[in-house]
PDB file of N, CA and C in Angstrom:
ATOM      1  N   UNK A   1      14.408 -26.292 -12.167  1.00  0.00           N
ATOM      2  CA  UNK A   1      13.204 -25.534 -12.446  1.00  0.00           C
ATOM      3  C   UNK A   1      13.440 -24.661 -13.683  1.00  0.00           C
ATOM      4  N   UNK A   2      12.314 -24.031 -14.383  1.00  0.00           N
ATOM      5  CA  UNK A   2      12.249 -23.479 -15.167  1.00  0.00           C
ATOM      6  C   UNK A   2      12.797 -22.017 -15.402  1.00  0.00           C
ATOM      7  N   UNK A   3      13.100 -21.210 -16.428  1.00  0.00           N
ATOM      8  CA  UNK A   3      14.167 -20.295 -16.324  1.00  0.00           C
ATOM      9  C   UNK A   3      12.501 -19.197 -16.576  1.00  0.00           C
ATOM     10  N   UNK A   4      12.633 -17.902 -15.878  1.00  0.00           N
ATOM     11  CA  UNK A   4      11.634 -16.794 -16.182  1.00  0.00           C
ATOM     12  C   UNK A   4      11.499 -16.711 -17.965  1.00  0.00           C
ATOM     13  N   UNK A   5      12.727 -16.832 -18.929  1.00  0.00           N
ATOM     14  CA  UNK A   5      12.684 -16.843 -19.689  1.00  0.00           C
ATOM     15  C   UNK A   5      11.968 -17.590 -20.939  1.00  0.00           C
ATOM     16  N   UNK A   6      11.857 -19.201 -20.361  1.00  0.00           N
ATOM     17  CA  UNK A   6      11.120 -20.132 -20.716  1.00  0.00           C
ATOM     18  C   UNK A   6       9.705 -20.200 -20.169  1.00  0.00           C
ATOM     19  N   UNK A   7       9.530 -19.333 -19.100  1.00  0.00           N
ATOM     20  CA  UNK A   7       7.921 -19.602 -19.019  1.00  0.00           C
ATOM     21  C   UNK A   7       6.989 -18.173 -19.809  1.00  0.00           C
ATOM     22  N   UNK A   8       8.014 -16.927 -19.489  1.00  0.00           N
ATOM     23  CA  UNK A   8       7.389 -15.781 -20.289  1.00  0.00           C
ATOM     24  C   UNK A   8       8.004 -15.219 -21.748  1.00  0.00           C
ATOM     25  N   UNK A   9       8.907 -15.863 -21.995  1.00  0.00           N
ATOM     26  CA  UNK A   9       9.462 -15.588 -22.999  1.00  0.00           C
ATOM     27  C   UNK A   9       9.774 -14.450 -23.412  1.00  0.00           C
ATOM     28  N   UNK A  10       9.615 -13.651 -24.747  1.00  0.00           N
ATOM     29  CA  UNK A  10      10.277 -11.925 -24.434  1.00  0.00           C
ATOM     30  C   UNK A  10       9.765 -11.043 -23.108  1.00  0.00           C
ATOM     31  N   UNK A  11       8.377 -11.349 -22.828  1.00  0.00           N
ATOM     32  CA  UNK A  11       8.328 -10.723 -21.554  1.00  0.00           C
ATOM     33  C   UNK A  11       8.821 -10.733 -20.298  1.00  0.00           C
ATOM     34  N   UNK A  12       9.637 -11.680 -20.442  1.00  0.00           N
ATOM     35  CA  UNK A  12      10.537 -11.980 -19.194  1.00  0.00           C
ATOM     36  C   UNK A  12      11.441 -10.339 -18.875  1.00  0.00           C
ATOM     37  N   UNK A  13      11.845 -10.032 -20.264  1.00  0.00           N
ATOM     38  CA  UNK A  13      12.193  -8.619 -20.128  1.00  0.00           C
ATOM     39  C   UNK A  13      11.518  -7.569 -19.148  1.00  0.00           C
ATOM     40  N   UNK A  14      10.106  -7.426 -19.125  1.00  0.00           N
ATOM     41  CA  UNK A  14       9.610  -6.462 -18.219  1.00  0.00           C
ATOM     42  C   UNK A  14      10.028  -6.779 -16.628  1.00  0.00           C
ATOM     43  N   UNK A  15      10.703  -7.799 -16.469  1.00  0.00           N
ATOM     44  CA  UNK A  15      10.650  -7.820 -14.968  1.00  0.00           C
ATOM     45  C   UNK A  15      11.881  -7.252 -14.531  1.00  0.00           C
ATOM     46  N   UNK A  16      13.055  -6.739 -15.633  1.00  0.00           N
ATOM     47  CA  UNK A  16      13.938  -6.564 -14.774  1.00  0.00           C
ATOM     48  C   UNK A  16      13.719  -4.918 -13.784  1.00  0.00           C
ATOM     49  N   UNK A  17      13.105  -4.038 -14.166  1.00  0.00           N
ATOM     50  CA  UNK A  17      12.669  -3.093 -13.413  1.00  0.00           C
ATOM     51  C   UNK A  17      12.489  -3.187 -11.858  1.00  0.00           C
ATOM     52  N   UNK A  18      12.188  -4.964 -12.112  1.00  0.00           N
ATOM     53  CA  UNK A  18      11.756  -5.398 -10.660  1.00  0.00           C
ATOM     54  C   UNK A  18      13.254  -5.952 -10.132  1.00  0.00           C
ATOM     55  N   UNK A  19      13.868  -5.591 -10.470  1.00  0.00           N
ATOM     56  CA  UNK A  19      15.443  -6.846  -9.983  1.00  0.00           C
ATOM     57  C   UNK A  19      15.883  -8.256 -10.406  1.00  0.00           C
ATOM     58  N   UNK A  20      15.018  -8.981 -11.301  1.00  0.00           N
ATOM     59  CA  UNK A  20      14.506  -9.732 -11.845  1.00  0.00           C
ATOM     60  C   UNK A  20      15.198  -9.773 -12.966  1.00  0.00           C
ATOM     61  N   UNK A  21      16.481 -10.992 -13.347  1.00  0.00           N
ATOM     62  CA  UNK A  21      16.939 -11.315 -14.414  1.00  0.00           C
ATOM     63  C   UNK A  21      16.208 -12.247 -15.127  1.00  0.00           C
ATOM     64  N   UNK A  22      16.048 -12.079 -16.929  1.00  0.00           N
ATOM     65  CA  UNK A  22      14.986 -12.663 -17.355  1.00  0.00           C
ATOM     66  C   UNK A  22      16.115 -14.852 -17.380  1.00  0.00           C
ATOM     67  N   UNK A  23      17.373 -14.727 -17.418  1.00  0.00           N
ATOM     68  CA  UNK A  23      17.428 -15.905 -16.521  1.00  0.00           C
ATOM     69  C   UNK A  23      17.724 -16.463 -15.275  1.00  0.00           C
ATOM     70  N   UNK A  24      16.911 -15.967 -14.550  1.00  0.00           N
ATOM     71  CA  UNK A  24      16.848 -16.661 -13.173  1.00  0.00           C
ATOM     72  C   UNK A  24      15.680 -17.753 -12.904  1.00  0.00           C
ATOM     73  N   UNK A  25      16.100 -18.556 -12.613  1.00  0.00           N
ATOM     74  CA  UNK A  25      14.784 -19.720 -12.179  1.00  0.00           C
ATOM     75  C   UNK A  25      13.298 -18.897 -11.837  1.00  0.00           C
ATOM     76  N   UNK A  26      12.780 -19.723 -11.735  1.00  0.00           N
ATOM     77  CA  UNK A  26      11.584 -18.917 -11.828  1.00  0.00           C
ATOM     78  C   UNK A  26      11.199 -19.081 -10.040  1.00  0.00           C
ATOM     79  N   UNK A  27      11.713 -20.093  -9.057  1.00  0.00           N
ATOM     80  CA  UNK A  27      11.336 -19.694  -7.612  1.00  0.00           C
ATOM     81  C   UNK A  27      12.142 -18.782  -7.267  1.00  0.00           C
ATOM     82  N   UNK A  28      13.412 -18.349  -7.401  1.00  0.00           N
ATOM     83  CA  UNK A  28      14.430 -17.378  -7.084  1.00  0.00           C
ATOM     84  C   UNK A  28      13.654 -15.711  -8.060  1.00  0.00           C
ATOM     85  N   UNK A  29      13.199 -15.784  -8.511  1.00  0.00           N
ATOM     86  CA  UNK A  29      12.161 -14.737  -9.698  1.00  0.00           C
ATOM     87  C   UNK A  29      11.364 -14.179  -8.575  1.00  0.00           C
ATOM     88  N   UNK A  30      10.706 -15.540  -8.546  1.00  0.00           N
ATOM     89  CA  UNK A  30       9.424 -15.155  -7.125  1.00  0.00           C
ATOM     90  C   UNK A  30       9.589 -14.466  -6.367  1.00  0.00           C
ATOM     91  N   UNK A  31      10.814 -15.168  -5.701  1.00  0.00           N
ATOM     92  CA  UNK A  31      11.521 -14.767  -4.154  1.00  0.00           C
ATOM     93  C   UNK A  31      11.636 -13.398  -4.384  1.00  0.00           C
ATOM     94  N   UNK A  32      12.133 -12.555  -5.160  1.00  0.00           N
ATOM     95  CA  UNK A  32      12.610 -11.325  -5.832  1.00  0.00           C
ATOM     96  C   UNK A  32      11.327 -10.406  -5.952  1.00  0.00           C
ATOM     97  N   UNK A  33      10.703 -10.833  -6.446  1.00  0.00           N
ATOM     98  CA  UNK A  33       8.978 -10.179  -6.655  1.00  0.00           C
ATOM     99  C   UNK A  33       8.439 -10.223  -5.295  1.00  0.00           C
ATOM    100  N   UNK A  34       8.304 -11.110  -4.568  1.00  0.00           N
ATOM    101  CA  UNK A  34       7.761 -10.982  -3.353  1.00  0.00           C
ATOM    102  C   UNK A  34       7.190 -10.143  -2.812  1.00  0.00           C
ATOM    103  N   UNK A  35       8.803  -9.068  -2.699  1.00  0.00           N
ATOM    104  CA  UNK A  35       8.774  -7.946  -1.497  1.00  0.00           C
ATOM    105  C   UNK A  35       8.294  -6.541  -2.598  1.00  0.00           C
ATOM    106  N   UNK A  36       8.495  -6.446  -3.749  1.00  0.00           N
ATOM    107  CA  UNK A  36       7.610  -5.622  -4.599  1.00  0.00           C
ATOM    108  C   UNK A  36       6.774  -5.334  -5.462  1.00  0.00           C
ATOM    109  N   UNK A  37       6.354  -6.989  -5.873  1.00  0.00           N
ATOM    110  CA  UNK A  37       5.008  -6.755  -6.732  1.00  0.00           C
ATOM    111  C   UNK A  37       4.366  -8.461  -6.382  1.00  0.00           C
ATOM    112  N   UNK A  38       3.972  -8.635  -5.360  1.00  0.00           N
ATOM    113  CA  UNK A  38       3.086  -9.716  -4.836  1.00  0.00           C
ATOM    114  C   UNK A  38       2.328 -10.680  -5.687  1.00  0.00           C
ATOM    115  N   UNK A  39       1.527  -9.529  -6.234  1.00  0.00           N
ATOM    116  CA  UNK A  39       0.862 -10.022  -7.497  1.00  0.00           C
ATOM    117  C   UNK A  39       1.668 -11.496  -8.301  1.00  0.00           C
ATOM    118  N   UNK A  40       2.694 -10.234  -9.152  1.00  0.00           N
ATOM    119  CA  UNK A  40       3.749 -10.827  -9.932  1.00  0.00           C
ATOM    120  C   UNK A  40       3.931 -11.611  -9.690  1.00  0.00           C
ATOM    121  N   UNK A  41       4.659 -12.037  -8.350  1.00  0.00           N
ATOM    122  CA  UNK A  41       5.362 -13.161  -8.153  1.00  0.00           C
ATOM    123  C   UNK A  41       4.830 -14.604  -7.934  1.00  0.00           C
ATOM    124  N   UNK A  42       2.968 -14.256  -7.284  1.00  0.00           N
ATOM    125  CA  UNK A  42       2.159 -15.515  -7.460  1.00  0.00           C
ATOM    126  C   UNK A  42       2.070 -15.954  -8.834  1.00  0.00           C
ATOM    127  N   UNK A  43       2.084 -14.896  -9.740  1.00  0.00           N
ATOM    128  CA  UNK A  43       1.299 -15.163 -11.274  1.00  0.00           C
ATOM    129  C   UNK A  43       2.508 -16.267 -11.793  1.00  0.00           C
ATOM    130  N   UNK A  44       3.638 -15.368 -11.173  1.00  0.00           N
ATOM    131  CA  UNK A  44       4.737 -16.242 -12.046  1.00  0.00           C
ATOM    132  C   UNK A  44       4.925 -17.578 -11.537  1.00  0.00           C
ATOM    133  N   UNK A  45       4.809 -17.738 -10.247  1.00  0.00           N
ATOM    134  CA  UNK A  45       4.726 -19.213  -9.350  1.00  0.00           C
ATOM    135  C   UNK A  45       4.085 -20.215 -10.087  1.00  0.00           C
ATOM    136  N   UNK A  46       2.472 -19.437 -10.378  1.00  0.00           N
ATOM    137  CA  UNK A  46       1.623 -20.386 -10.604  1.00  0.00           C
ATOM    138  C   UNK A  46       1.952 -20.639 -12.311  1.00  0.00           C
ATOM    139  N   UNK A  47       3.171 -19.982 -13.188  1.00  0.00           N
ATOM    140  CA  UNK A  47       3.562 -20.508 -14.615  1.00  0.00           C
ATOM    141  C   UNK A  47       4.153 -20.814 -14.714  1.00  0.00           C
ATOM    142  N   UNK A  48       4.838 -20.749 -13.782  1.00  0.00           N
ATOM    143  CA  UNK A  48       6.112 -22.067 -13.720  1.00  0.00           C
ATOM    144  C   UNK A  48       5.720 -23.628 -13.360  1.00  0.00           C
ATOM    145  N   UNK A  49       4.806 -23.241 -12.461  1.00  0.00           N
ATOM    146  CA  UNK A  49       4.256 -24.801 -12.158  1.00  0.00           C
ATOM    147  C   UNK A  49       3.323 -25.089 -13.283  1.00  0.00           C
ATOM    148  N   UNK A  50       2.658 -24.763 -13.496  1.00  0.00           N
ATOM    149  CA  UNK A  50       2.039 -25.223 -15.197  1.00  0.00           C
ATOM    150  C   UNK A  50       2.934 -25.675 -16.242  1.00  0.00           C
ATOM    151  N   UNK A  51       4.222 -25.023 -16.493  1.00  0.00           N
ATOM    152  CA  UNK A  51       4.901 -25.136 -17.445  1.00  0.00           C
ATOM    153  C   UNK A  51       5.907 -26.128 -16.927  1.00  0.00           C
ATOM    154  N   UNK A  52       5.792 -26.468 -15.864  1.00  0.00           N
ATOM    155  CA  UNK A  52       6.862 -27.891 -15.492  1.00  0.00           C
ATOM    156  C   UNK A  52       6.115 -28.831 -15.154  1.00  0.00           C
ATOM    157  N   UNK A  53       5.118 -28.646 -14.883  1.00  0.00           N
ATOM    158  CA  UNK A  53       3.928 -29.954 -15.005  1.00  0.00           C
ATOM    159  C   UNK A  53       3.252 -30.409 -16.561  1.00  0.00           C
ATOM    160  N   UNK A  54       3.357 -29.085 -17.626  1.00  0.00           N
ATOM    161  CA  UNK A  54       3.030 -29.643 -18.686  1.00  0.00           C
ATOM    162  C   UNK A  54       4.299 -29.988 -19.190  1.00  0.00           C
ATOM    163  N   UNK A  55       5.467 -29.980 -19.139  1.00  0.00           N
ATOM    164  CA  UNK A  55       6.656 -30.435 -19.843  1.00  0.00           C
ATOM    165  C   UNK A  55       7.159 -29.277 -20.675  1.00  0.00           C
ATOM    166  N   UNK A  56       6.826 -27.717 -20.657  1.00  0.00           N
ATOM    167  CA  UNK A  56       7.521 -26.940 -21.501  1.00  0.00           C
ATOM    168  C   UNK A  56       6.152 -26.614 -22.489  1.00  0.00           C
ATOM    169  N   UNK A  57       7.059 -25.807 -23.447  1.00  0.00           N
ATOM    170  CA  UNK A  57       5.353 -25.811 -23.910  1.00  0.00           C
ATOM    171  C   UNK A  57       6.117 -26.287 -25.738  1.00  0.00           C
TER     172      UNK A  57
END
């Protein structure tokens, strides 16, 4: 799967506040967001699966 880094690119940076290394896969990202920003962690779900269904961008 895709790295947080490759789907948000410098913004991958804002997540570490959340525990969130900007390279960690992006379902292990999720998993991490989960329990403190819900939101987040769908948004990022649902760009990772875009970005591995479109092939990267």
């Amino acid at each position: 799967m895709a790295r947080v880094i490759d789907v948000l690119g410098p913004h991958a940076y804002t997540l570490v506040k959340y525990g969130v290394s900007p390279y960690d896969d992006v379902k292990t990202a999720a998993e991490k967001l989960e329990e403190v920003a819900p939101h987040l962690a769908r948004l990022l779900s649902e760009l990772g699966i875009a970005y591995t269904v479109g092939g990267g961008i």
